[in-house]
Structures are given as C-alpha cells and as structure tokens.
PDB file of N, CA and C in Angstrom:
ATOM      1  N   UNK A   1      13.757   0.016  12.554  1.00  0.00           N
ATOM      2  CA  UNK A   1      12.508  -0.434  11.983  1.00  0.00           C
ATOM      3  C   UNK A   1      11.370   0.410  12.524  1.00  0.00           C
ATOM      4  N   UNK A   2      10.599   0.617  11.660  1.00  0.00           N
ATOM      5  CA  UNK A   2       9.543   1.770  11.771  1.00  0.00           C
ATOM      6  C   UNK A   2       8.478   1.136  11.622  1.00  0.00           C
ATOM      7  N   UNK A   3       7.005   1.519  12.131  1.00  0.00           N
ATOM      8  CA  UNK A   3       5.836   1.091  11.542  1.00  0.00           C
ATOM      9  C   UNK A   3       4.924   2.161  11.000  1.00  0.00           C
ATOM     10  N   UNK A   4       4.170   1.897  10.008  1.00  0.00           N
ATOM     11  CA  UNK A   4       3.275   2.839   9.467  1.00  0.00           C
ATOM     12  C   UNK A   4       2.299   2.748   9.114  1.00  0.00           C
ATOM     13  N   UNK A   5       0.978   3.403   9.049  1.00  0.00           N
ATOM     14  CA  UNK A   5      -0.333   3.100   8.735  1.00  0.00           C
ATOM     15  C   UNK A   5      -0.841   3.696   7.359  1.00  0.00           C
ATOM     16  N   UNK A   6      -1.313   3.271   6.846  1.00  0.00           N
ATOM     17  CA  UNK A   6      -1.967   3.645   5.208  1.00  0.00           C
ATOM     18  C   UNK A   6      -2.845   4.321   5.323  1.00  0.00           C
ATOM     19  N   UNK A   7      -2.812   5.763   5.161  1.00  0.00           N
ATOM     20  CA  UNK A   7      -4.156   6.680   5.081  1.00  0.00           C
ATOM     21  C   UNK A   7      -4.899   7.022   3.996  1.00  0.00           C
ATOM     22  N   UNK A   8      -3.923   6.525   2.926  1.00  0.00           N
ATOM     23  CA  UNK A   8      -4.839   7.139   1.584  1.00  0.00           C
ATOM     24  C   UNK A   8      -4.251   6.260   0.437  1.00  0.00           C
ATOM     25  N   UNK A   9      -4.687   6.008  -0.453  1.00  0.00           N
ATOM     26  CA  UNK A   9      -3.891   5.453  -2.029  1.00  0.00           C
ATOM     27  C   UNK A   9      -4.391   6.801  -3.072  1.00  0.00           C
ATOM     28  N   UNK A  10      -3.634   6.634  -3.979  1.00  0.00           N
ATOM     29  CA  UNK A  10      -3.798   6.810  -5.425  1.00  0.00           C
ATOM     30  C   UNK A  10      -4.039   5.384  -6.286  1.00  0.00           C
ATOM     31  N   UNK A  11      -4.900   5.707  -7.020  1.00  0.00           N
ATOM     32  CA  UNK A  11      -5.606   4.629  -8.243  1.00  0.00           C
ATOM     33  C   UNK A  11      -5.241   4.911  -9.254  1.00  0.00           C
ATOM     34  N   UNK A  12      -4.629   3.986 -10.166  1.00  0.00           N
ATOM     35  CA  UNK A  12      -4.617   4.301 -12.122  1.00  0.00           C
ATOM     36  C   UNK A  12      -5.741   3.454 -12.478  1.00  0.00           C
ATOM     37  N   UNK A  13      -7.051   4.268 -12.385  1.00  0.00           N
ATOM     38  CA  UNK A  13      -8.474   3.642 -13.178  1.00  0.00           C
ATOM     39  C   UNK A  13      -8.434   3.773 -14.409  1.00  0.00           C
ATOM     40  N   UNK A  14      -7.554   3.431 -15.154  1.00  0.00           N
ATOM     41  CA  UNK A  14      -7.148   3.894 -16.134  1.00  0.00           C
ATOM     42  C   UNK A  14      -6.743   2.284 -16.752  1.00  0.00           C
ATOM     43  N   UNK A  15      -5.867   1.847 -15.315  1.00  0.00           N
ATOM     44  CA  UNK A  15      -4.922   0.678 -15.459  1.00  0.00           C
ATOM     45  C   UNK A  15      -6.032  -0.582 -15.745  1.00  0.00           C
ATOM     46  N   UNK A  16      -4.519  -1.885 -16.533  1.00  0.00           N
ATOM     47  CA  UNK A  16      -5.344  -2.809 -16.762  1.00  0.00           C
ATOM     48  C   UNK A  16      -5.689  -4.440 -16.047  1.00  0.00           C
ATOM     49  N   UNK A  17      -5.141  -3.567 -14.679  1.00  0.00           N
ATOM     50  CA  UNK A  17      -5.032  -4.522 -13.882  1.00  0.00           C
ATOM     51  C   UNK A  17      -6.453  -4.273 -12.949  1.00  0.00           C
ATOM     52  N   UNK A  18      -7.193  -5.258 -12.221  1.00  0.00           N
ATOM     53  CA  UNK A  18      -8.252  -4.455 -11.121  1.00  0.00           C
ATOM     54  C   UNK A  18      -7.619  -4.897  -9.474  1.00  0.00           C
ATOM     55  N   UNK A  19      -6.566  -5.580  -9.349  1.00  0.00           N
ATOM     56  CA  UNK A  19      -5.756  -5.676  -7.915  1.00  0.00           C
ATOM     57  C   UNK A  19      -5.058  -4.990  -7.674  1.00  0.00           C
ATOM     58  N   UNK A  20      -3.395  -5.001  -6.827  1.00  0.00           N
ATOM     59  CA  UNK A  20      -3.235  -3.699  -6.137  1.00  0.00           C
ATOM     60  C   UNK A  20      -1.613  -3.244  -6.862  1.00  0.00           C
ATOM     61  N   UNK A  21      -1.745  -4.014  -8.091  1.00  0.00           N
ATOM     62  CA  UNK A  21      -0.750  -2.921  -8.711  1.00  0.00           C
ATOM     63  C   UNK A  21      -1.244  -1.671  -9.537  1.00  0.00           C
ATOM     64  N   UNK A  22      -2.200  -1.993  -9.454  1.00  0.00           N
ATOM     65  CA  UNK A  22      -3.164  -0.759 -10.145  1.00  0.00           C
ATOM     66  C   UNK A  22      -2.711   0.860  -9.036  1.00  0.00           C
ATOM     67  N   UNK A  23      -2.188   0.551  -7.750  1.00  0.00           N
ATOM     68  CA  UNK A  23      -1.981   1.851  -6.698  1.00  0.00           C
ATOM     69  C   UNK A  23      -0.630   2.511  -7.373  1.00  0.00           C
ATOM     70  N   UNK A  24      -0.910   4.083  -7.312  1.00  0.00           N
ATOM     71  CA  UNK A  24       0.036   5.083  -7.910  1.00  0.00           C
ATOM     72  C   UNK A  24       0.799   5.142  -6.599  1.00  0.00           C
ATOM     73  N   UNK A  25       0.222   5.807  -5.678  1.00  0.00           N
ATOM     74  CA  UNK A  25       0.676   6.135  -4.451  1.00  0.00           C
ATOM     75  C   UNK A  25       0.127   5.715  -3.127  1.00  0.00           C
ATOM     76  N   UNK A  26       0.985   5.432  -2.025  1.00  0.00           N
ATOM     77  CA  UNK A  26       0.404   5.439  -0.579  1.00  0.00           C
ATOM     78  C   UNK A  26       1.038   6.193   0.483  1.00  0.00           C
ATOM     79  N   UNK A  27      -0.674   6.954   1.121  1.00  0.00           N
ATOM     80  CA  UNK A  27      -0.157   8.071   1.830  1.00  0.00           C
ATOM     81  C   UNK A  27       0.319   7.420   3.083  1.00  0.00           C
ATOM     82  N   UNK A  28       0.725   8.204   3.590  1.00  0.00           N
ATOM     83  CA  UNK A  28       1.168   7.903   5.240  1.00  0.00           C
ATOM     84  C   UNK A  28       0.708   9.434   5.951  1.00  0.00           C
ATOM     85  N   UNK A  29       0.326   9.483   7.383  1.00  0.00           N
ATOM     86  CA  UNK A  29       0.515  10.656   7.927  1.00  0.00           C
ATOM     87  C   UNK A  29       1.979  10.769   8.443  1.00  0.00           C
ATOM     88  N   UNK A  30       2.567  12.365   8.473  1.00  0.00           N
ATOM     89  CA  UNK A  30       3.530  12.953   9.173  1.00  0.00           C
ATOM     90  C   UNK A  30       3.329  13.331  10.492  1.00  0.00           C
ATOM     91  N   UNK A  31       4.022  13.649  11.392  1.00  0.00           N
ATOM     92  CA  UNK A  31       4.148  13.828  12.528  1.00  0.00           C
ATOM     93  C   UNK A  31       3.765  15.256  12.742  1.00  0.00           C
ATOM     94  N   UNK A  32       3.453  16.204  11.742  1.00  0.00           N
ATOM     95  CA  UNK A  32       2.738  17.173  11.902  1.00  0.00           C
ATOM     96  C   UNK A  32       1.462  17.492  11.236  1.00  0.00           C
ATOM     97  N   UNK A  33       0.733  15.841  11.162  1.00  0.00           N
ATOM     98  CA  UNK A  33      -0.354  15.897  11.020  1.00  0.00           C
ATOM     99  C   UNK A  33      -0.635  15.657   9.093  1.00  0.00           C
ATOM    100  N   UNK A  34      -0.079  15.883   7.961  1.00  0.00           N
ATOM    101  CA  UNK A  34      -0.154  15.960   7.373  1.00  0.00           C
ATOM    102  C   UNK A  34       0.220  14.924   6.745  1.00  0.00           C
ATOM    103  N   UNK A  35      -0.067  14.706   4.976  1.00  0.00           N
ATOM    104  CA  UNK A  35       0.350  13.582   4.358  1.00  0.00           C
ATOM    105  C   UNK A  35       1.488  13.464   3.407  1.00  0.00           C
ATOM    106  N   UNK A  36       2.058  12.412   3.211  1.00  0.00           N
ATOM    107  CA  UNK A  36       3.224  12.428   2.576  1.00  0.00           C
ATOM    108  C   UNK A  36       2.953  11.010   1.717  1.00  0.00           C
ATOM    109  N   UNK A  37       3.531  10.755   0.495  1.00  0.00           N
ATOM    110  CA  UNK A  37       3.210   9.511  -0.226  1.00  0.00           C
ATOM    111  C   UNK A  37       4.291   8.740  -0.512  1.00  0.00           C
ATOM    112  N   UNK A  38       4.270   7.878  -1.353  1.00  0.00           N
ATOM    113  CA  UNK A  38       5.646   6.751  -1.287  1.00  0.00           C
ATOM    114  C   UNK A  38       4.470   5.724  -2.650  1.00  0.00           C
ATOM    115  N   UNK A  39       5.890   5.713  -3.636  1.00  0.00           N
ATOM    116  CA  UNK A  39       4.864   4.521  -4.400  1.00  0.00           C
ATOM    117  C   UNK A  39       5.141   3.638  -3.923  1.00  0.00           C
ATOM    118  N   UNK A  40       4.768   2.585  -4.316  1.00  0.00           N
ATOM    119  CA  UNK A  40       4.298   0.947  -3.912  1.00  0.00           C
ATOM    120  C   UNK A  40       5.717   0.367  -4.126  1.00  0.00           C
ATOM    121  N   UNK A  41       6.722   0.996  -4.730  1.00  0.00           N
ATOM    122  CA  UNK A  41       8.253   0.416  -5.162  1.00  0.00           C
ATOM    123  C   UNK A  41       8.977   0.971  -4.121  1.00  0.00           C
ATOM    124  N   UNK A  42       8.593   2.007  -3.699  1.00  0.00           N
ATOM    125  CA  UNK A  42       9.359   2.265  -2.160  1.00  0.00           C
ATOM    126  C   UNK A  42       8.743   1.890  -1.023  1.00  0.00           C
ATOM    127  N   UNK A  43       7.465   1.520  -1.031  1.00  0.00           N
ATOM    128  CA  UNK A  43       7.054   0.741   0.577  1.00  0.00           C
ATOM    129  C   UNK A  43       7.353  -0.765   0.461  1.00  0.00           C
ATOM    130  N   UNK A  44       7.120  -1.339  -1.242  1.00  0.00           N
ATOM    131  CA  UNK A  44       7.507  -1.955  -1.344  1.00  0.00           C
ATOM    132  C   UNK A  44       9.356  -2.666  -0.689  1.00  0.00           C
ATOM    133  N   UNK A  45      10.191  -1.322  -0.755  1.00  0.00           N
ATOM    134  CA  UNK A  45      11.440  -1.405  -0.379  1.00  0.00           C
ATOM    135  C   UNK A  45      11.786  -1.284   1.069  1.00  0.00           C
ATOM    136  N   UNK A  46      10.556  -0.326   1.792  1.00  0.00           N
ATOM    137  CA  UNK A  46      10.528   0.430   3.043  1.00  0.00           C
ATOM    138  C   UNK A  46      10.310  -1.264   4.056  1.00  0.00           C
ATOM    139  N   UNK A  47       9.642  -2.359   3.420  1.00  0.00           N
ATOM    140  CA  UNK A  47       9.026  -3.591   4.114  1.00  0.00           C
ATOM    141  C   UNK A  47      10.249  -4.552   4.094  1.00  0.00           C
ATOM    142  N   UNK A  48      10.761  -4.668   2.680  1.00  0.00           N
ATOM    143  CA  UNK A  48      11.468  -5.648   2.302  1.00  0.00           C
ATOM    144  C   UNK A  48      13.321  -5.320   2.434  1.00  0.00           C
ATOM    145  N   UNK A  49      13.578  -4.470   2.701  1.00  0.00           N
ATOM    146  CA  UNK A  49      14.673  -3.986   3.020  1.00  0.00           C
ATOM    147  C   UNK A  49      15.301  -3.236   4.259  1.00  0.00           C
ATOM    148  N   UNK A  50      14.147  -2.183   4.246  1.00  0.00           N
ATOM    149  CA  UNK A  50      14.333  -1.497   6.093  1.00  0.00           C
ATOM    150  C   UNK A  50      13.697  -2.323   6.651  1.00  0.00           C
ATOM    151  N   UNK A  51      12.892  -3.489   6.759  1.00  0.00           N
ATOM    152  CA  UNK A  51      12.372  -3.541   7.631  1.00  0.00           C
ATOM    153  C   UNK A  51      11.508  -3.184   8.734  1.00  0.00           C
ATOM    154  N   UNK A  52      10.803  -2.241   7.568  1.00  0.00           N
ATOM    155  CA  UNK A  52       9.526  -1.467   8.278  1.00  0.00           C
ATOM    156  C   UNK A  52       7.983  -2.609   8.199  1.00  0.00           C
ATOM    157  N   UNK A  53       7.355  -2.114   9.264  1.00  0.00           N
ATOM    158  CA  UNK A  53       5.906  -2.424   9.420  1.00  0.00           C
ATOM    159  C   UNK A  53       5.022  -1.442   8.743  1.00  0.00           C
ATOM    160  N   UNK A  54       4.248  -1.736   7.584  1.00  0.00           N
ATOM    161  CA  UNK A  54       2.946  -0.934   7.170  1.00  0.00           C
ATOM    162  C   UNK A  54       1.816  -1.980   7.699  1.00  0.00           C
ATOM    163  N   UNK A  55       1.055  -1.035   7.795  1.00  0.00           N
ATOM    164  CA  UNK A  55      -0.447  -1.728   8.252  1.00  0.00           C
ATOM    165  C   UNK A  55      -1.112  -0.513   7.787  1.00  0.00           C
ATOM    166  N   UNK A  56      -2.697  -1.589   7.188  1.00  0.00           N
ATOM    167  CA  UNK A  56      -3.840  -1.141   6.578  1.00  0.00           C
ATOM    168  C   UNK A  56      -5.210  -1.167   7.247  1.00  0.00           C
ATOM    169  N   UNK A  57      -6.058   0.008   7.784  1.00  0.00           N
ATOM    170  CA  UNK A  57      -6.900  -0.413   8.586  1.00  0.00           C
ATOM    171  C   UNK A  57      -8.246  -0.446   7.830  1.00  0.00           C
ATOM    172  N   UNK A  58      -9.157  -1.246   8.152  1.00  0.00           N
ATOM    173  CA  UNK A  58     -10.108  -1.137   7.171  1.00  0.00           C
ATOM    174  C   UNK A  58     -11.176  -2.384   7.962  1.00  0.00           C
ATOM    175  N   UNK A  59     -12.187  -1.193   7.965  1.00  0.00           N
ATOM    176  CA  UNK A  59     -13.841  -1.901   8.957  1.00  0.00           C
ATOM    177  C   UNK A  59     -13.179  -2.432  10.268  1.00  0.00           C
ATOM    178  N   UNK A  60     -12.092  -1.781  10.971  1.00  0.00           N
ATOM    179  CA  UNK A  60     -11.465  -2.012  12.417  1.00  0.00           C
ATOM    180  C   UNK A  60     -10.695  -3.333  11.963  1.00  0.00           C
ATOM    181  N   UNK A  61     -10.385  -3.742  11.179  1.00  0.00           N
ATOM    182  CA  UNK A  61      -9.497  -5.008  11.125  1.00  0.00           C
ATOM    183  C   UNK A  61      -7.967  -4.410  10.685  1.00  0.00           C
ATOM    184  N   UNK A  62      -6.751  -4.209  11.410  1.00  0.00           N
ATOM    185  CA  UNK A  62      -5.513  -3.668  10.641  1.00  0.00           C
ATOM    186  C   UNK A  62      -5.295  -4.948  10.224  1.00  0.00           C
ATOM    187  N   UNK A  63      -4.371  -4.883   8.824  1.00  0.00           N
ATOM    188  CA  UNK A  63      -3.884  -6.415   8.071  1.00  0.00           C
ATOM    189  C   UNK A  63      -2.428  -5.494   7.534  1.00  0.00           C
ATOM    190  N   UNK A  64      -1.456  -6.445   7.796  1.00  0.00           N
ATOM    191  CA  UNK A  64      -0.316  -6.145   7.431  1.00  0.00           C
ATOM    192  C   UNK A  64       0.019  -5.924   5.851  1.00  0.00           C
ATOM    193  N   UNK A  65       0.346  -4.931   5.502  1.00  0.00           N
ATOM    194  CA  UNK A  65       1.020  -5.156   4.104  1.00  0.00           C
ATOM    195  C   UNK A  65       1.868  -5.935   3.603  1.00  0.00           C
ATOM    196  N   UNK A  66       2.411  -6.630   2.443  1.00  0.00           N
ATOM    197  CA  UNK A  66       3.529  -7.585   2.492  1.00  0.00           C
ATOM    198  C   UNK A  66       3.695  -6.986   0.704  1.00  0.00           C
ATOM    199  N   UNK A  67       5.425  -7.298   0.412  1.00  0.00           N
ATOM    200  CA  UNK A  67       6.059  -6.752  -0.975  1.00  0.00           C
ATOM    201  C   UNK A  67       5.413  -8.144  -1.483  1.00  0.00           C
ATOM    202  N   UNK A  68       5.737  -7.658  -2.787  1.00  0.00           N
ATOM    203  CA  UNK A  68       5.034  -8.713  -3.938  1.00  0.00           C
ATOM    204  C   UNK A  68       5.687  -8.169  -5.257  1.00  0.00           C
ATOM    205  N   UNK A  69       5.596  -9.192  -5.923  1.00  0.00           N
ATOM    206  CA  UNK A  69       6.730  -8.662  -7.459  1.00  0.00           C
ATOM    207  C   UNK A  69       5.276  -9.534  -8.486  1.00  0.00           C
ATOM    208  N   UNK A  70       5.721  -9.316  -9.384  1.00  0.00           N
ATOM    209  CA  UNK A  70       4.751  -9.801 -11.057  1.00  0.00           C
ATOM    210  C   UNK A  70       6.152  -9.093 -11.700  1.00  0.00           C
ATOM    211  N   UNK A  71       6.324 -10.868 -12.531  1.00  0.00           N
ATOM    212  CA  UNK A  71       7.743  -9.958 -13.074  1.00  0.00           C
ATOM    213  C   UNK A  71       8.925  -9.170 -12.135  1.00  0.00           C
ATOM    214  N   UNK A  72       8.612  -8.148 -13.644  1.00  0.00           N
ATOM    215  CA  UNK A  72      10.338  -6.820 -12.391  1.00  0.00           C
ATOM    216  C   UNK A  72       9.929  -5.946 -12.004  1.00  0.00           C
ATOM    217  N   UNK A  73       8.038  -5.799 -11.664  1.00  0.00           N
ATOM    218  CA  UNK A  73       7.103  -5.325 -10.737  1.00  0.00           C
ATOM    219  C   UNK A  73       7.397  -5.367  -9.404  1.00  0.00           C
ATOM    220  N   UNK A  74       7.682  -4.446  -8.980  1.00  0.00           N
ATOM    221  CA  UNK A  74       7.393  -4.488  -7.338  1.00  0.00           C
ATOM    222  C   UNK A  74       6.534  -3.338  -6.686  1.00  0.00           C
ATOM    223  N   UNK A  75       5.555  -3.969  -6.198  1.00  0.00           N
ATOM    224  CA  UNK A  75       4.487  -3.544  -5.641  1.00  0.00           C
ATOM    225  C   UNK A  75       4.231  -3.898  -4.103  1.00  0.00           C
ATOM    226  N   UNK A  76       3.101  -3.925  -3.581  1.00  0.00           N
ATOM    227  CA  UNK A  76       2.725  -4.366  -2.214  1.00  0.00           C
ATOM    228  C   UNK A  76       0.960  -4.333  -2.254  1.00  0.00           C
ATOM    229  N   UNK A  77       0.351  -5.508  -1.113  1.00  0.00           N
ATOM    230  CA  UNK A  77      -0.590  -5.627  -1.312  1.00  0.00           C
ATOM    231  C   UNK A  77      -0.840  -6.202   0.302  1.00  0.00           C
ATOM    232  N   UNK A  78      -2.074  -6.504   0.788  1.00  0.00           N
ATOM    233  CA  UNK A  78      -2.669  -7.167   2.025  1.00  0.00           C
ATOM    234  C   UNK A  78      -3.084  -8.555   1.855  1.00  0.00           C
ATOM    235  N   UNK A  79      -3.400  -8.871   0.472  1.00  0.00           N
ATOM    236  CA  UNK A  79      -3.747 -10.391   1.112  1.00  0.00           C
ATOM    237  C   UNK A  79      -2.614 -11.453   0.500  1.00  0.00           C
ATOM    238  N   UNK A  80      -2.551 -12.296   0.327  1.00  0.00           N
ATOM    239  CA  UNK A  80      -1.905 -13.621  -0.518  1.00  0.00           C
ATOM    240  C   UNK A  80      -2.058 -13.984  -1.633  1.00  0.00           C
ATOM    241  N   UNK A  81      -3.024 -13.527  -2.486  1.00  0.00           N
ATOM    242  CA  UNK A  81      -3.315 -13.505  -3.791  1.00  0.00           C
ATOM    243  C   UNK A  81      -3.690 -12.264  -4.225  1.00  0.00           C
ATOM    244  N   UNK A  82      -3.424 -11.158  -5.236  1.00  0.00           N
ATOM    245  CA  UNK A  82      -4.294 -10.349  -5.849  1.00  0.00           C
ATOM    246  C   UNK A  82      -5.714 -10.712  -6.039  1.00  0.00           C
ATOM    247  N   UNK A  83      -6.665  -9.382  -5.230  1.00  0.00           N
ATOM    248  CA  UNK A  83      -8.098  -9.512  -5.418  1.00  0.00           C
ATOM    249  C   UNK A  83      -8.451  -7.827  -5.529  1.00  0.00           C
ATOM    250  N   UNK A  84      -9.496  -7.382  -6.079  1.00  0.00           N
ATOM    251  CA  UNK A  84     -10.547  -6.343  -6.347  1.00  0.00           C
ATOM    252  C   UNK A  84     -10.268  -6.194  -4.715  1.00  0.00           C
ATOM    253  N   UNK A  85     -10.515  -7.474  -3.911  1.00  0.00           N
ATOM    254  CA  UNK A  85     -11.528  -6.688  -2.479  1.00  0.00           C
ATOM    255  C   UNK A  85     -10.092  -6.426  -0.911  1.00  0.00           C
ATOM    256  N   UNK A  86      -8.797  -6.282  -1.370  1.00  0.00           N
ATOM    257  CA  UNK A  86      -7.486  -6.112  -1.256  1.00  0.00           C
ATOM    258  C   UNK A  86      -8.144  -4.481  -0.227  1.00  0.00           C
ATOM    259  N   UNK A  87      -7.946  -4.842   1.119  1.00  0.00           N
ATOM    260  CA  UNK A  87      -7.943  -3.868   1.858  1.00  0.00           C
ATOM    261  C   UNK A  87      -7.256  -2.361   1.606  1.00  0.00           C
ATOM    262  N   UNK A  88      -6.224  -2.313   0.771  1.00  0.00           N
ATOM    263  CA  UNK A  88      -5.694  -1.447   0.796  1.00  0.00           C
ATOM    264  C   UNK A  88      -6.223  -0.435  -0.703  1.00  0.00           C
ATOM    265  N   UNK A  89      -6.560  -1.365  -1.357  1.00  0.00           N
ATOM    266  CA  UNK A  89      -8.148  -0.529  -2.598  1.00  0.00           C
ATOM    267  C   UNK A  89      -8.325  -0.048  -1.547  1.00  0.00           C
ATOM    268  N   UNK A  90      -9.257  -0.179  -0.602  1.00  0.00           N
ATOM    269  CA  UNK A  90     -10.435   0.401   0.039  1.00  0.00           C
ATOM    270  C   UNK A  90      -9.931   1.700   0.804  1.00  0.00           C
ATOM    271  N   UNK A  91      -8.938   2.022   0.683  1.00  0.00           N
ATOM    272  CA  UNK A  91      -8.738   2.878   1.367  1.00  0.00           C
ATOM    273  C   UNK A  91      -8.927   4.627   0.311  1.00  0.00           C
ATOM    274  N   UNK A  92      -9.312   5.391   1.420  1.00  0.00           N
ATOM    275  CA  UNK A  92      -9.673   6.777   0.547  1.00  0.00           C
ATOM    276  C   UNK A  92      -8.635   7.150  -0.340  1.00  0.00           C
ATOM    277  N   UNK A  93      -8.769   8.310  -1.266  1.00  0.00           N
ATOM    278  CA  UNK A  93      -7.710   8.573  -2.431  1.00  0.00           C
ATOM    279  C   UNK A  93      -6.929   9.710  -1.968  1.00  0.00           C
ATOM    280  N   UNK A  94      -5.849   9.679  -1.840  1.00  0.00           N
ATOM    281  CA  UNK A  94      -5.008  10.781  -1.922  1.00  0.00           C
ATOM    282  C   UNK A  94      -4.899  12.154  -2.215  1.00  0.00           C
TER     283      UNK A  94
END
C-alpha cells in the first residue's frame, strides 16, 4: 500500500456534470520530480483495490480521496456528496 498526493487534474469543461466526474486526469509527482497521470478509473482502482492512500491538499487542509461509482461510473472524489466546491476541482490543471 502506497500513498499519494494530487498535484494537478484535468477538467472536461465541456462536461455535463459540474462535480468530480467531470476530472479527465490526476497528476501525481514521480520520484524524479516530474508528473505522471492516472484517470479517476484507475485511482479510482489504485484506492479500492491496492489499497493505496491518495490525499488532496488544498488551503493546508489534506482530505482523503475516496472511489465513488454513478452507475458503471467509477470515479473518485473528497467529500461525501458531489459538490462544485470538491477539493480536488481546486486543484491546478495538468
């Protein structure tokens, strides 16, 4: 089991959702400094299967990520309900 921190998303502003299945991608840093991404169906898998830790930091508060399905959606998000104000939006774009 691994833990990991969220450095960046991708957005579909496009999409017709405004919570956090709307995220294309989430970055992670590499160990040589650089970024690497994972959609929301593999951190989604990375939480709920390996048994990894993601965490989202945002205004000094880290909040754990947790998988989440809609339907045969699988995604991931920070709070308990889909919201606009979902810590992991807030994070810079990819």
């Amino acid at each position: 089991m691994s833990r990991y921190k969220v450095e960046c998303v991708s957005l579909d502003y496009d999409s017709q959702y405004d919570d956090c299945r709307r995220v294309e991608e989430i970055g992670f840093r590499t160990e040589s400094g650089g970024i690497t991404t994972r959609t929301p169906r593999q951190v989604y898998e990375m939480i709920n299967q390996d048994g990894d830790t993601v965490l989202v930091e945002y205004r000094g508060d880290l909040t754990e990520v947790i998988g989440a399905t809609h339907g045969t959606t699988k995604y991931v998000r920070t709070e308990s309900t889909d919201t606009e104000d979902d810590a992991l939006l807030k994070k810079p774009s990819c």
